[in-house]
Protein backbone atom coordinates (compact mmCIF):
# COMPACT_ATOMS: atom_id res chain seq x y z
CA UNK A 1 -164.34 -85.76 8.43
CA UNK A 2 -161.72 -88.55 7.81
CA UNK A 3 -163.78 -92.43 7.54
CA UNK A 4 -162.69 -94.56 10.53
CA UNK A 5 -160.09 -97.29 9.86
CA UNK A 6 -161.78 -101.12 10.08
CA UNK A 7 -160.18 -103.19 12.73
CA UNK A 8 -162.08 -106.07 11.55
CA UNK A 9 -164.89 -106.57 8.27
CA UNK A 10 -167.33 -108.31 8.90
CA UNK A 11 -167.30 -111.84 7.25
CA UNK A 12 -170.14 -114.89 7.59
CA UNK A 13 -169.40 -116.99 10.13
CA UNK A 14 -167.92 -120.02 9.66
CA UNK A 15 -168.13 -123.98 11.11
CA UNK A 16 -165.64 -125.40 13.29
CA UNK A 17 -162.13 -126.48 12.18
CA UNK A 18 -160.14 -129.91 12.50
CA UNK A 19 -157.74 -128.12 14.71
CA UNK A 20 -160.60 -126.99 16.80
CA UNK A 21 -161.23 -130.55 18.24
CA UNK A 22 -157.59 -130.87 19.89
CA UNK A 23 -158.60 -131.26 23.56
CA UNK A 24 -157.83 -133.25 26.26
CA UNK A 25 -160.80 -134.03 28.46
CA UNK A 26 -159.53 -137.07 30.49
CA UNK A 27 -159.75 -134.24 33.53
CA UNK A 28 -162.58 -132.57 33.10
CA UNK A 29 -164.81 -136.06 32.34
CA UNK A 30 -163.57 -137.37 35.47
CA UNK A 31 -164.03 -134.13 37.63
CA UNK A 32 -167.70 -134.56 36.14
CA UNK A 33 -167.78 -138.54 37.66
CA UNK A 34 -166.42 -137.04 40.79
CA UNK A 35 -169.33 -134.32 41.68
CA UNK A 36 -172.24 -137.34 40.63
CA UNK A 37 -170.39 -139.50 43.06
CA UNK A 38 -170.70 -136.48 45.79
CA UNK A 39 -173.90 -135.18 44.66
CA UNK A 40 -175.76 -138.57 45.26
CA UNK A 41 -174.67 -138.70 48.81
CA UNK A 42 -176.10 -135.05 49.44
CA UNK A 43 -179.74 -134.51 50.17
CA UNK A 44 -181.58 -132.94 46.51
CA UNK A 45 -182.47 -129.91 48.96
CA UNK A 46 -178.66 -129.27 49.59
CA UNK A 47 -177.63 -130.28 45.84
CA UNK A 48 -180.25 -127.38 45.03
CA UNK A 49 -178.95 -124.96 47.66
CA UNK A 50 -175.39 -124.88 45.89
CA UNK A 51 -177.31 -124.29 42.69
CA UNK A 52 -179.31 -121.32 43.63
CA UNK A 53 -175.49 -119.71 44.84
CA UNK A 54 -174.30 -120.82 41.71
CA UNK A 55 -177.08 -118.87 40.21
CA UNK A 56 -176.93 -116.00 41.88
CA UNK A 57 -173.14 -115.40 41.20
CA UNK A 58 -173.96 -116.19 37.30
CA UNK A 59 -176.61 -113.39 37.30
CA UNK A 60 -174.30 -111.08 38.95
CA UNK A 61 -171.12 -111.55 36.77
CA UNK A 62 -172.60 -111.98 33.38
CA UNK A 63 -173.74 -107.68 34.09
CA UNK A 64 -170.30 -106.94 35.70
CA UNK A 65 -168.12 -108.10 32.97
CA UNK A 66 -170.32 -105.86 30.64
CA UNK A 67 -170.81 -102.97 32.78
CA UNK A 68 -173.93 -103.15 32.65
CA UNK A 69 -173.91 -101.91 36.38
CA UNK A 70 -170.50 -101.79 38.93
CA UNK A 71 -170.14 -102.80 42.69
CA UNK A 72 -167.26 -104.15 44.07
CA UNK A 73 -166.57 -107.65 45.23
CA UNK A 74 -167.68 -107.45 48.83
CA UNK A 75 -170.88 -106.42 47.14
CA UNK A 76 -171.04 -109.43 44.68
CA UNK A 77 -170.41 -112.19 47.80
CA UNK A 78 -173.22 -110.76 49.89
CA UNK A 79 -175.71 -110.74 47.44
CA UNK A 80 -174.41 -114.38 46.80
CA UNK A 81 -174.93 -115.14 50.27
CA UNK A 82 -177.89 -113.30 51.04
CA UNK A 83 -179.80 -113.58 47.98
CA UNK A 84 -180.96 -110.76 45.45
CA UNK A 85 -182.12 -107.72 47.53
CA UNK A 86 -181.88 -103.91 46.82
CA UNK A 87 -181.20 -103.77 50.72
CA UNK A 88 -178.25 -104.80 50.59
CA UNK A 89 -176.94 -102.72 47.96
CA UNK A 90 -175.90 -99.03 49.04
CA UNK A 91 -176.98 -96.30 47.05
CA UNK A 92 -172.77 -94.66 46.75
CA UNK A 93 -171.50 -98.38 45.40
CA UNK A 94 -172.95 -98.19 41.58
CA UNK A 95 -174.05 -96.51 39.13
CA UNK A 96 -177.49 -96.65 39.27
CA UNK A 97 -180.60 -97.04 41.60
CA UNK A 98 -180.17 -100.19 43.92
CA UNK A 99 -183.86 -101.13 42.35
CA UNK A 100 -182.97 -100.84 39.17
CA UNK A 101 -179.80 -103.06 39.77
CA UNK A 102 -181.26 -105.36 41.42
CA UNK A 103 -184.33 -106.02 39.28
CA UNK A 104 -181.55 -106.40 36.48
CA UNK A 105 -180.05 -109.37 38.24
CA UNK A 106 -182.72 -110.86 39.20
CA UNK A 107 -184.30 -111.36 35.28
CA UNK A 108 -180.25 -112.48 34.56
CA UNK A 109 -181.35 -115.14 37.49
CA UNK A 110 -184.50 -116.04 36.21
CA UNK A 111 -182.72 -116.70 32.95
CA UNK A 112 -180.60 -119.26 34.33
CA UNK A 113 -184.00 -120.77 35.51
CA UNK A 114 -185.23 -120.62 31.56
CA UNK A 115 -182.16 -122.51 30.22
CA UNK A 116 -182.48 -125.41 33.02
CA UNK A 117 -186.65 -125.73 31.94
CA UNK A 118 -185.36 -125.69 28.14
CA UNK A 119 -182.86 -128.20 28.86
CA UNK A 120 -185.06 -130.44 30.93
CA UNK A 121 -187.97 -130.07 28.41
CA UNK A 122 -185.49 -131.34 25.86
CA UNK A 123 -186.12 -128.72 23.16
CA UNK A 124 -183.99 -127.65 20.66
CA UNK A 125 -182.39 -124.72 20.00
CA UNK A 126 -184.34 -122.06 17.87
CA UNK A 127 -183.69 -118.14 17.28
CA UNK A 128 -187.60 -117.58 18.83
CA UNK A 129 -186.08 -119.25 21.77
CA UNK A 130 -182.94 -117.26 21.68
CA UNK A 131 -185.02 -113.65 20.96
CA UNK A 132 -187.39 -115.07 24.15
CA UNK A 133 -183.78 -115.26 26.34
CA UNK A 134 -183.36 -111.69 25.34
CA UNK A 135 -186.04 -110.45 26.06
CA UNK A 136 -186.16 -111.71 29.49
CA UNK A 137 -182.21 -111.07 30.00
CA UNK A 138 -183.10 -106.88 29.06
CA UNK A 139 -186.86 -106.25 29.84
CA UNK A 140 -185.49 -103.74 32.65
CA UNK A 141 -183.31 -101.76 30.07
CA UNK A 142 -184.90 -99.37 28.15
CA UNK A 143 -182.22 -98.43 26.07
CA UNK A 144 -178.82 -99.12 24.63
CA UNK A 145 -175.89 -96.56 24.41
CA UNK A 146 -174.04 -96.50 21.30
CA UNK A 147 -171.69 -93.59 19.16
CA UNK A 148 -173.27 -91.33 16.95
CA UNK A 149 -171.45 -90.32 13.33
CA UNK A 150 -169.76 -87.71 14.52
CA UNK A 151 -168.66 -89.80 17.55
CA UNK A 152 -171.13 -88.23 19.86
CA UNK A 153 -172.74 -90.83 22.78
CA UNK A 154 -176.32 -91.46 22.19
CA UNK A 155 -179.19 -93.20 23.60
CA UNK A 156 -180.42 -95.98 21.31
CA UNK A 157 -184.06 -97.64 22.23
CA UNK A 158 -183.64 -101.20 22.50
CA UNK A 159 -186.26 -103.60 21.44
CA UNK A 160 -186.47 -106.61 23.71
CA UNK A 161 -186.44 -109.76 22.18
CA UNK A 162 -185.84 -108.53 18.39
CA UNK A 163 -183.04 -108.34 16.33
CA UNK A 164 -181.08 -104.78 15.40
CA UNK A 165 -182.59 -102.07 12.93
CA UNK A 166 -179.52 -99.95 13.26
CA UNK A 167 -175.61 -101.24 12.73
CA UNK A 168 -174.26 -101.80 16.46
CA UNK A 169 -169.90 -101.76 15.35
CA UNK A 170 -167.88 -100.21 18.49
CA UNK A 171 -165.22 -98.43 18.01
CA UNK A 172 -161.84 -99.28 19.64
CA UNK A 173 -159.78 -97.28 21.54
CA UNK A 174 -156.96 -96.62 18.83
CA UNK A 175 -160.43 -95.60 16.73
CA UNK A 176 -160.70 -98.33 14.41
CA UNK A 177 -164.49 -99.97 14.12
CA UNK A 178 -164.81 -103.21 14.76
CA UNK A 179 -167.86 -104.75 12.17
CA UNK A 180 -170.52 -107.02 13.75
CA UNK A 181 -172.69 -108.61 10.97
CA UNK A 182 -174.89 -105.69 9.50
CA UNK A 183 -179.16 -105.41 10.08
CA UNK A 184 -179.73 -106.94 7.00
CA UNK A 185 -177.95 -110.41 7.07
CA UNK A 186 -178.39 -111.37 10.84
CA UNK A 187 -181.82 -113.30 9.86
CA UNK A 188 -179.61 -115.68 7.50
CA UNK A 189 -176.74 -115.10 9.72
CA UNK A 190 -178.89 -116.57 12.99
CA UNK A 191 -180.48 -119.12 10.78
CA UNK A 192 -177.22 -120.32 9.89
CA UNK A 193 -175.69 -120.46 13.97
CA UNK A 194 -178.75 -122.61 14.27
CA UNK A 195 -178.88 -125.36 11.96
CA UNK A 196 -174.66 -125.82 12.75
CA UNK A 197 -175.13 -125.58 16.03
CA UNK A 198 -177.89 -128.58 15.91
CA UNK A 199 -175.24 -130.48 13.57
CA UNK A 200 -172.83 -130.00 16.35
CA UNK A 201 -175.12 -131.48 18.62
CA UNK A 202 -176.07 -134.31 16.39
CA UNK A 203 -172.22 -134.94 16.01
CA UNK A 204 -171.45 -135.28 19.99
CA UNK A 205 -169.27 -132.10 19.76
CA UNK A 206 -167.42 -131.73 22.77
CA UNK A 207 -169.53 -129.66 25.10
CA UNK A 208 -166.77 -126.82 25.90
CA UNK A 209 -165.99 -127.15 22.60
CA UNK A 210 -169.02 -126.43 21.37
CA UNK A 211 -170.11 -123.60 24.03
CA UNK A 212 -167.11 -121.61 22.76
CA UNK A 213 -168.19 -122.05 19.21
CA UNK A 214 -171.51 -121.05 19.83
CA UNK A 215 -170.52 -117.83 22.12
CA UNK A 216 -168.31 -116.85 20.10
CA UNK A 217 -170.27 -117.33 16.44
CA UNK A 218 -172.90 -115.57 18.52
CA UNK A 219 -170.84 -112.44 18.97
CA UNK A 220 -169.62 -112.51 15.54
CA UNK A 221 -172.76 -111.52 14.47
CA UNK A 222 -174.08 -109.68 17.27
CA UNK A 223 -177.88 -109.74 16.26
CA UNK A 224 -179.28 -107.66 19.19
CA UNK A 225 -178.72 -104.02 19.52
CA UNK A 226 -177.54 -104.52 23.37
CA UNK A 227 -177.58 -107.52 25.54
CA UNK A 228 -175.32 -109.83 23.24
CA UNK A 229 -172.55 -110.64 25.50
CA UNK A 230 -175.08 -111.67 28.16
CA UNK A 231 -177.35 -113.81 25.70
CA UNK A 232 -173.95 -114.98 24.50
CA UNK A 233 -172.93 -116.46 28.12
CA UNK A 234 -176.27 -118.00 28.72
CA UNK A 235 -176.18 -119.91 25.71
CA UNK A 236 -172.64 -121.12 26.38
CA UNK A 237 -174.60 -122.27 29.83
CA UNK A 238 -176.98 -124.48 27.78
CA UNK A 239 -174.65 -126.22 26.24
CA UNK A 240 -172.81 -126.73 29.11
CA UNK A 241 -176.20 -127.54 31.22
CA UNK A 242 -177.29 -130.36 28.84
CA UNK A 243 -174.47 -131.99 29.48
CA UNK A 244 -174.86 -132.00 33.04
CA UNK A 245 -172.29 -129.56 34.07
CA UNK A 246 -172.63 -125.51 35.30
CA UNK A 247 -173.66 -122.46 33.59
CA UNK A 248 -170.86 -120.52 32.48
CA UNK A 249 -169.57 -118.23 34.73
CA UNK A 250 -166.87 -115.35 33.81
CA UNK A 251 -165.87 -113.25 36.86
CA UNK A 252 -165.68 -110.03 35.78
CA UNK A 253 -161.95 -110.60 37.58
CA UNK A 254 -161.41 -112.74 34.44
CA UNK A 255 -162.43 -109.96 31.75
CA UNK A 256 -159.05 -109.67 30.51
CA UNK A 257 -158.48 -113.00 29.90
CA UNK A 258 -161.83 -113.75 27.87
CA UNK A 259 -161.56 -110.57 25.98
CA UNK A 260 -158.36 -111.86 24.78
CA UNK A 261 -159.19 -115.22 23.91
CA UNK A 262 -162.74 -113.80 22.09
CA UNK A 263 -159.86 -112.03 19.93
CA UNK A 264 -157.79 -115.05 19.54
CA UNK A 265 -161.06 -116.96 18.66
CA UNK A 266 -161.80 -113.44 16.11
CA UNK A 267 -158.47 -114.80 14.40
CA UNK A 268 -159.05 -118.14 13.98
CA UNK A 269 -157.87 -119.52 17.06
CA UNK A 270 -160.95 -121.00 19.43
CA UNK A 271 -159.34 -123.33 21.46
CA UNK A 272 -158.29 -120.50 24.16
CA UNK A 273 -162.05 -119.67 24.53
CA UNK A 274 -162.68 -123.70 25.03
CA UNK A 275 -159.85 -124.27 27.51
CA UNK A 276 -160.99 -121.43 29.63
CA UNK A 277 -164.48 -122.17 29.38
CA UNK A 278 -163.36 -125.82 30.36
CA UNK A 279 -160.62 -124.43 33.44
CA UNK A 280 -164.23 -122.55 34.62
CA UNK A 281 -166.18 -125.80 34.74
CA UNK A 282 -162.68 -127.18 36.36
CA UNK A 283 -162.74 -124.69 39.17
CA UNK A 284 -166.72 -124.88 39.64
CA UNK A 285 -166.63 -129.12 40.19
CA UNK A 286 -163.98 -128.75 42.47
CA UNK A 287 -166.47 -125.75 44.25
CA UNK A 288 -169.06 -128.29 44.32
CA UNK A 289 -167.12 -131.24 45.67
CA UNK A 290 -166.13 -128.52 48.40
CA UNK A 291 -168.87 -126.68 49.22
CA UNK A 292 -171.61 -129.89 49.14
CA UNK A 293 -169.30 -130.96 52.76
CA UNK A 294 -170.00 -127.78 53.77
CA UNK A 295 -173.64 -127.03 53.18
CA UNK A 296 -174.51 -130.66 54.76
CA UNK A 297 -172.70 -129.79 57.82
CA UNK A 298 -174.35 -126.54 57.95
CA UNK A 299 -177.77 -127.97 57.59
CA UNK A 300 -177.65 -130.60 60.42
CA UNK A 301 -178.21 -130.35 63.84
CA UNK A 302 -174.77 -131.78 66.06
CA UNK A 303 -176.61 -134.98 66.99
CA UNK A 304 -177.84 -135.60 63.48
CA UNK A 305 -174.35 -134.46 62.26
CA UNK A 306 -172.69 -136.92 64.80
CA UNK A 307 -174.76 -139.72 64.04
CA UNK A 308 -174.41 -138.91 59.89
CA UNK A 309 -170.58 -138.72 60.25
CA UNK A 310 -170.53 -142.45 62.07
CA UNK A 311 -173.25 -143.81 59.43
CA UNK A 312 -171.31 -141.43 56.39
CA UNK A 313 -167.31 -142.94 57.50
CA UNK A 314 -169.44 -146.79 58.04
CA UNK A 315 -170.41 -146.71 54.67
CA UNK A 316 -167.53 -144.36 52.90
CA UNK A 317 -164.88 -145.98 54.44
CA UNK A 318 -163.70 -148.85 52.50
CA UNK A 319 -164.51 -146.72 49.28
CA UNK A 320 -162.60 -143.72 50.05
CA UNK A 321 -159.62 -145.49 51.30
CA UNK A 322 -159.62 -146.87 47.21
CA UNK A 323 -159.78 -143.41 46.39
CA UNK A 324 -157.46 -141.85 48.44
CA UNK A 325 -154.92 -143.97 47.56
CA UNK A 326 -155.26 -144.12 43.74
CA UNK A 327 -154.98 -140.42 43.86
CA UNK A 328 -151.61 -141.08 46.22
CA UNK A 329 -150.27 -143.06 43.66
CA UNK A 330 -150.72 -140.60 41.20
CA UNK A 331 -149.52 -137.84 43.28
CA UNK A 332 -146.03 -139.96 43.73
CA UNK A 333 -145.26 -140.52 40.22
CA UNK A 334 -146.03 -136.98 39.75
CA UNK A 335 -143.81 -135.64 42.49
CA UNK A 336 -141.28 -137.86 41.26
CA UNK A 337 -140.90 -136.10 37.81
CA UNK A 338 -140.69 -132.83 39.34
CA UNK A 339 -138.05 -133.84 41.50
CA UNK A 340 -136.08 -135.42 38.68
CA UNK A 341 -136.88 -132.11 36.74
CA UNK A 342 -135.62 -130.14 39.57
CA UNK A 343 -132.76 -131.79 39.94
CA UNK A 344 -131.28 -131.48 36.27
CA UNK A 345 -132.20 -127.78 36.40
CA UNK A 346 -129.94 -127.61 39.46
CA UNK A 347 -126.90 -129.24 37.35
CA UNK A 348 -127.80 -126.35 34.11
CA UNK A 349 -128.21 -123.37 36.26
CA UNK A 350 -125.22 -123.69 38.55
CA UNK A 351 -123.03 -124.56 35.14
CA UNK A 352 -124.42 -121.39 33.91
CA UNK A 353 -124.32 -118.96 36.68
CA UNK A 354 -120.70 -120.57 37.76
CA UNK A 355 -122.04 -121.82 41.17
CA UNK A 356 -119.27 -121.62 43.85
CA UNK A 357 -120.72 -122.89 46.86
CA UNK A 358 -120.18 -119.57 48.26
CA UNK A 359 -121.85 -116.63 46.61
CA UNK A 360 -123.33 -118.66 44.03
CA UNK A 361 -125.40 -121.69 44.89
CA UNK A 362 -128.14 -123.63 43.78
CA UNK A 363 -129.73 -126.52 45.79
CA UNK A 364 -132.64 -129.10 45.75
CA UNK A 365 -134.15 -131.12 48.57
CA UNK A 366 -137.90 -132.55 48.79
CA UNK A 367 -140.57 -133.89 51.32
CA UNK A 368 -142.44 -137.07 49.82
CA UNK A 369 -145.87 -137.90 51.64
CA UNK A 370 -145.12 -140.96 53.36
CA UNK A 371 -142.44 -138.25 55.34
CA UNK A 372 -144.38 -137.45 58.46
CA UNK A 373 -141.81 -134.51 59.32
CA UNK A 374 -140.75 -133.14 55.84
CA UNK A 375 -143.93 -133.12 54.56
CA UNK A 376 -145.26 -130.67 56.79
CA UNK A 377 -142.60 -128.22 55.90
CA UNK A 378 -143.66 -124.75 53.78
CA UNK A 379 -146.99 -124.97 54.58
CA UNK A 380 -147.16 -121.20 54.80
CA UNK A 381 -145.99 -121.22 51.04
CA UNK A 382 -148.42 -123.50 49.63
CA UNK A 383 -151.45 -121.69 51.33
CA UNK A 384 -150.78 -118.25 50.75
CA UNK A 385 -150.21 -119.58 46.99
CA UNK A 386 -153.31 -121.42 47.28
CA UNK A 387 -155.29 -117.72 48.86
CA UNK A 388 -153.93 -115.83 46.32
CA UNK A 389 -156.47 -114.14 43.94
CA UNK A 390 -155.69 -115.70 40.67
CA UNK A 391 -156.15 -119.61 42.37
CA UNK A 392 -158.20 -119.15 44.81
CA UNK A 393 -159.06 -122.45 46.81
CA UNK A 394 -158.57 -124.80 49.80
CA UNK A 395 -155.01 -126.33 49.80
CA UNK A 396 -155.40 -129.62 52.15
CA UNK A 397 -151.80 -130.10 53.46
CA UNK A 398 -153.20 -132.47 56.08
CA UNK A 399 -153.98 -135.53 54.35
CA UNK A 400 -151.83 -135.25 51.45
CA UNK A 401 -148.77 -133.39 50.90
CA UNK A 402 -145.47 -133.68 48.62
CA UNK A 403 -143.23 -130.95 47.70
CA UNK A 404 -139.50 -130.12 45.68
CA UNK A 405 -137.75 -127.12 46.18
CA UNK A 406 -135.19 -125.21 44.03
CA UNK A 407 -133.27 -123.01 46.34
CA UNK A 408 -131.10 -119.95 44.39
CA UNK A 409 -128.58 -117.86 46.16
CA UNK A 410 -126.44 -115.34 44.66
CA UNK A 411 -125.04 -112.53 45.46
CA UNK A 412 -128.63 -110.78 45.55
CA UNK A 413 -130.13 -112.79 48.05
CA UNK A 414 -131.94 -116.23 48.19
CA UNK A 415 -134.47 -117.09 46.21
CA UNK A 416 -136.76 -120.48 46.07
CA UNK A 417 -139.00 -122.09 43.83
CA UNK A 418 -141.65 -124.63 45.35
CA UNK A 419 -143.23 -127.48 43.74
CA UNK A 420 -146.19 -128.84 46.02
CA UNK A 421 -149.04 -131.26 45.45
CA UNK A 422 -151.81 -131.29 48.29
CA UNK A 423 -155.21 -132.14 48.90
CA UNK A 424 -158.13 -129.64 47.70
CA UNK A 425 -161.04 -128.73 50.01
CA UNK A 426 -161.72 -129.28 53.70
CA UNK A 427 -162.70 -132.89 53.20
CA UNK A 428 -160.43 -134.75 50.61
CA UNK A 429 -162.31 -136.55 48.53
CA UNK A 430 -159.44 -138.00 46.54
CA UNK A 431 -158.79 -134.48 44.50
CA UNK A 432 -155.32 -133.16 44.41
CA UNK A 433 -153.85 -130.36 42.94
CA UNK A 434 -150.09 -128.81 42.15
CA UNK A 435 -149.13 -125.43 42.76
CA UNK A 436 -145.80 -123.64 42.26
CA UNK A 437 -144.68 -120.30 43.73
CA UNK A 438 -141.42 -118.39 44.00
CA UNK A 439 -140.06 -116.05 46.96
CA UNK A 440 -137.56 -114.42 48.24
CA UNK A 441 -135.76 -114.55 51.61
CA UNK A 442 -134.23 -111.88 53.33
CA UNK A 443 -132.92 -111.78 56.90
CA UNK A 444 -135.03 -110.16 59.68
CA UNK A 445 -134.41 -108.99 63.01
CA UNK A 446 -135.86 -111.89 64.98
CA UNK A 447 -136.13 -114.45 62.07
CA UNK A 448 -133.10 -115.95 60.08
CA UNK A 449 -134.69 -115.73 56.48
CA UNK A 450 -137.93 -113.95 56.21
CA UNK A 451 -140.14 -114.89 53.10
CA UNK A 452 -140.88 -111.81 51.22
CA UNK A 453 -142.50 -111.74 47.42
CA UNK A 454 -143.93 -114.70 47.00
CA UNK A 455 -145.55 -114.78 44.29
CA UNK A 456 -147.23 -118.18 42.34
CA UNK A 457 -145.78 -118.81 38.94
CA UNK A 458 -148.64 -121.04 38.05
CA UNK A 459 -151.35 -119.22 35.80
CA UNK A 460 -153.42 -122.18 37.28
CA UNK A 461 -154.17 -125.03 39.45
CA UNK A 462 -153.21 -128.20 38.44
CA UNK A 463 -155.84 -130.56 39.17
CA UNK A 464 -156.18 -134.42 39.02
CA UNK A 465 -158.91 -136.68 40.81
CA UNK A 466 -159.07 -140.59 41.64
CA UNK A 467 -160.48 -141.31 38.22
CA UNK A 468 -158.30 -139.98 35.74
CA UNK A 469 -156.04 -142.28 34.63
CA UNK A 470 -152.42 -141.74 35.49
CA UNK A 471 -150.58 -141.77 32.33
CA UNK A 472 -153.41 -138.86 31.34
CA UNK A 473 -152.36 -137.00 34.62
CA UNK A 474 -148.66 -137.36 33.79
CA UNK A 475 -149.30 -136.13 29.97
CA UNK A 476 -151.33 -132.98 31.18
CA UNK A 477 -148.50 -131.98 34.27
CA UNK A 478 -145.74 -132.60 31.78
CA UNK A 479 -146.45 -129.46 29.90
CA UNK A 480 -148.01 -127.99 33.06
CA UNK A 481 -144.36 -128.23 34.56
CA UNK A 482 -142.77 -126.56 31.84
CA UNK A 483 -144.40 -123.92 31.88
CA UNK A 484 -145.12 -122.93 35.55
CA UNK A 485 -140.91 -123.74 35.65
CA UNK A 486 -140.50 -121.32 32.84
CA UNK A 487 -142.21 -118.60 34.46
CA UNK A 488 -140.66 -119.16 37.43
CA UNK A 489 -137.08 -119.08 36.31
CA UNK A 490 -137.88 -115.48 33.98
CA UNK A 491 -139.28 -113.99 36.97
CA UNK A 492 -136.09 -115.18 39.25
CA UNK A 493 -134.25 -113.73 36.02
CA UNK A 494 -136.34 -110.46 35.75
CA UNK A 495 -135.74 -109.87 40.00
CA UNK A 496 -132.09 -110.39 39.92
């Protein structure tokens, strides 16, 4: 029998680079400011509330990205909402018994729990604290499944809590092996992750920076003979937790994209595994500034929620009026580049495409905020781009809303890109985010141009807040623009 081709030998792992420092944080330091401003106007019982949901969804995702069990989404938000039951998990929707499944998630949960008591007790990393996680994180798993020599599946025992007798290298789906550190060097190996990691901390490393290091050293070697990408994630999350922020959750919706940047990370690139761990924490304080309105409301009585709302605007007011309109200044400047961007792509494509006014034409027009009428135009747009899976959130039109459109017609129909910037959640709280989509309009039977394809070009949200600087916003959307522009335009290409 032929010996597998090596994807990847296994190598000692090594400290961070120079290179791997090159972040911008202005956003995601601010976003941090932002939540302890909301979070000391909430009740600790309603702070805690968000956390136990936040929990919850962490102890679901960190199995589903690893298959360590399989239900579908509808699944995953009621066990979110409901709490951790068997119940409320039918027998046909995964692979195994709803008891089994549900005792796995709840010792993922109860991790969580460990790295917030480790944190608070102010200990320091140690591998017996790391084989303790894994023991907890796999003491319903009895075994591991792995590939035999002759490429046979097998049933591996796992030991909780201790590191691997046995070589644990998976083999890809073109049939190379992929090395993880062998039996005999993950003591040094671990020892190693350790004392770095404690330098790290000793340094002030960035904190995503850091958690990506750490995750992905982690892997590298791979000490356990299961369980690895879970203990992995969790101690991403104590990084991340010590520095106030939110465990580390990657929706197994996002598998494709952290696979990838693991591999980028694999050749010497971490900085995609940083910025997504730090667009994560972006999306979760944005959650929190959301969803803290929310469970308040839904705790109070309407009297007590009347009289809170007249005490809440008494003593807000003056403040969030400072807010508000630090993030509308922001939000101007911002909506002016795009609209001076917009504009000199008008002037290139209609010289290239030999615009006619005719067949051929290529327009720009805008609604600015202080616009009562304009600005409530393509609404639709901005929310379905703001529903769509890959964003997901709350676009707030209402209290804040600027947009630029490029409009494209040729002889295959009419095409538009949108700019917007709006408000984000229910209640703005001086957070504001940019979105771009592009659609198509065809004529309909009872409405002049109906809006077909639309699709956002954005592989994010662009987010700001009150207390990020503006010349930091403007450096971040410059590039943002760019790109979500470039994707827009190849896609326009690609369609026509």
């Amino acid at each position: 029998m032929a010996e597998a081709e090596t994807a990847r030998h296994w190598s000692p792992i090594t400290d961070l680079k120079q290179r791997d420092h090159d972040l911008d944080r202005a956003e995601l330091l601010s976003l941090s400011g932002v939540w302890d401003d909301v979070k000391s106007e909430l009740p600790t019982d309603q702070v805690d509330d968000f956390n136990e949901r936040l929990k919850r969804e962490w102890a679901i995702e960190t199995g589903l990205i690893e298959r360590v069990y399989t239900f579908d989404a509808g699944i995953t938000q009621l066990l979110i909402e409901q709490g951790i039951d068997a119940s409320l998990i039918p027998h046909d929707a995964t692979d195994k018994t709803p008891q089994i499944v549900a005792g796995i998630i709840a010792d993922q949960a109860q991790a969580v729990d460990f790295l917030f008591d480790f944190v608070g007790q102010q200990r320091c990393l140690s591998e017996s604290y790391i084989k303790e996680l894994h023991a907890l994180m796999t003491r319903k798993q009895a075994a591991a499944s792995g590939i035999d020599q002759f490429g046979r599946p097998v049933e591996v025992a796992l030991s909780h809590g201790e590191y691997k007798l046995h070589p644990n290298n998976p083999t890809q789906p073109d049939g190379r092996i992929f090395e993880y550190c062998p039996p005999e060097q993950v003591a040094p190996e671990m020892e190693r992750l350790v004392e770095m990691h404690l330098d790290h901390t000793e340094a002030g490393v960035a904190a995503e920076l850091e958690a990506a290091w750490l995750h992905h050293r982690f892997t590298q070697i791979h000490p356990f003979q299961d369980g690895n990408g879970r203990v992995a994630r969790a101690l991403a999350s104590l990084v991340l937790i010590r520095e106030g922020w939110f465990p580390l959750v990657i929706a197994s919706a996002d598998r494709v994209r952290y696979i990838d940047n693991l591999k980028a990370a694999d050749a010497g690139d971490l900085l995609p595994l940083a910025s997504q761990f730090a667009s994560v924490q972006r999306t979760w304080f944005r959650k929190a500034i959301g969803i803290g309105e929310q469970i308040r409301q839904a705790a109070e009585r309407t009297d007590q929620l009347i009289a809170a709302i007249g005490e809440q605007f008494r003593e807000r007011r003056a403040q969030t009026r400072v807010d508000m309109e630090q993030a509308k200044e922001t939000a101007t400047t911002l909506a002016q580049m795009a609209w001076s961007r917009f504009r000199t792509l008008r002037n290139d494509i209609s010289d290239a495409i030999g615009a006619d006014d005719q067949a051929r034409r290529v327009f720009v027009d805008y609604g600015v905020d202080e616009d009562t009428d304009r600005r409530a135009w393509h609404r639709y747009q901005v929310i379905e781009t703001a529903r769509h899976a890959s964003l997901d959130y709350w676009a707030n039109a209402r209290e804040l809303h600027s947009w630029v459109r490029l409009g494209l017609v040729t002889e295959s129909g009419r095409s538009e890109i949108l700019f917007s910037l709006h408000g984000l959640n229910r209640e703005f709280r001086g957070l504001v985010g940019a979105s771009m989509c592009l659609y198509r309009r065809q004529k309909g039977d009872d409405i002049e141009h109906q809006i077909i394809e639309l699709e956002p070009v954005c592989d994010e949200l662009f987010q700001f807040n009150y207390k990020e600087a503006t010349a930091s916003v403007e450096r971040r959307f410059d590039g943002w623009l760019e790109e979500s522009l470039l994707r827009a335009l190849d896609q326009w290409r690609r369609g026509e």
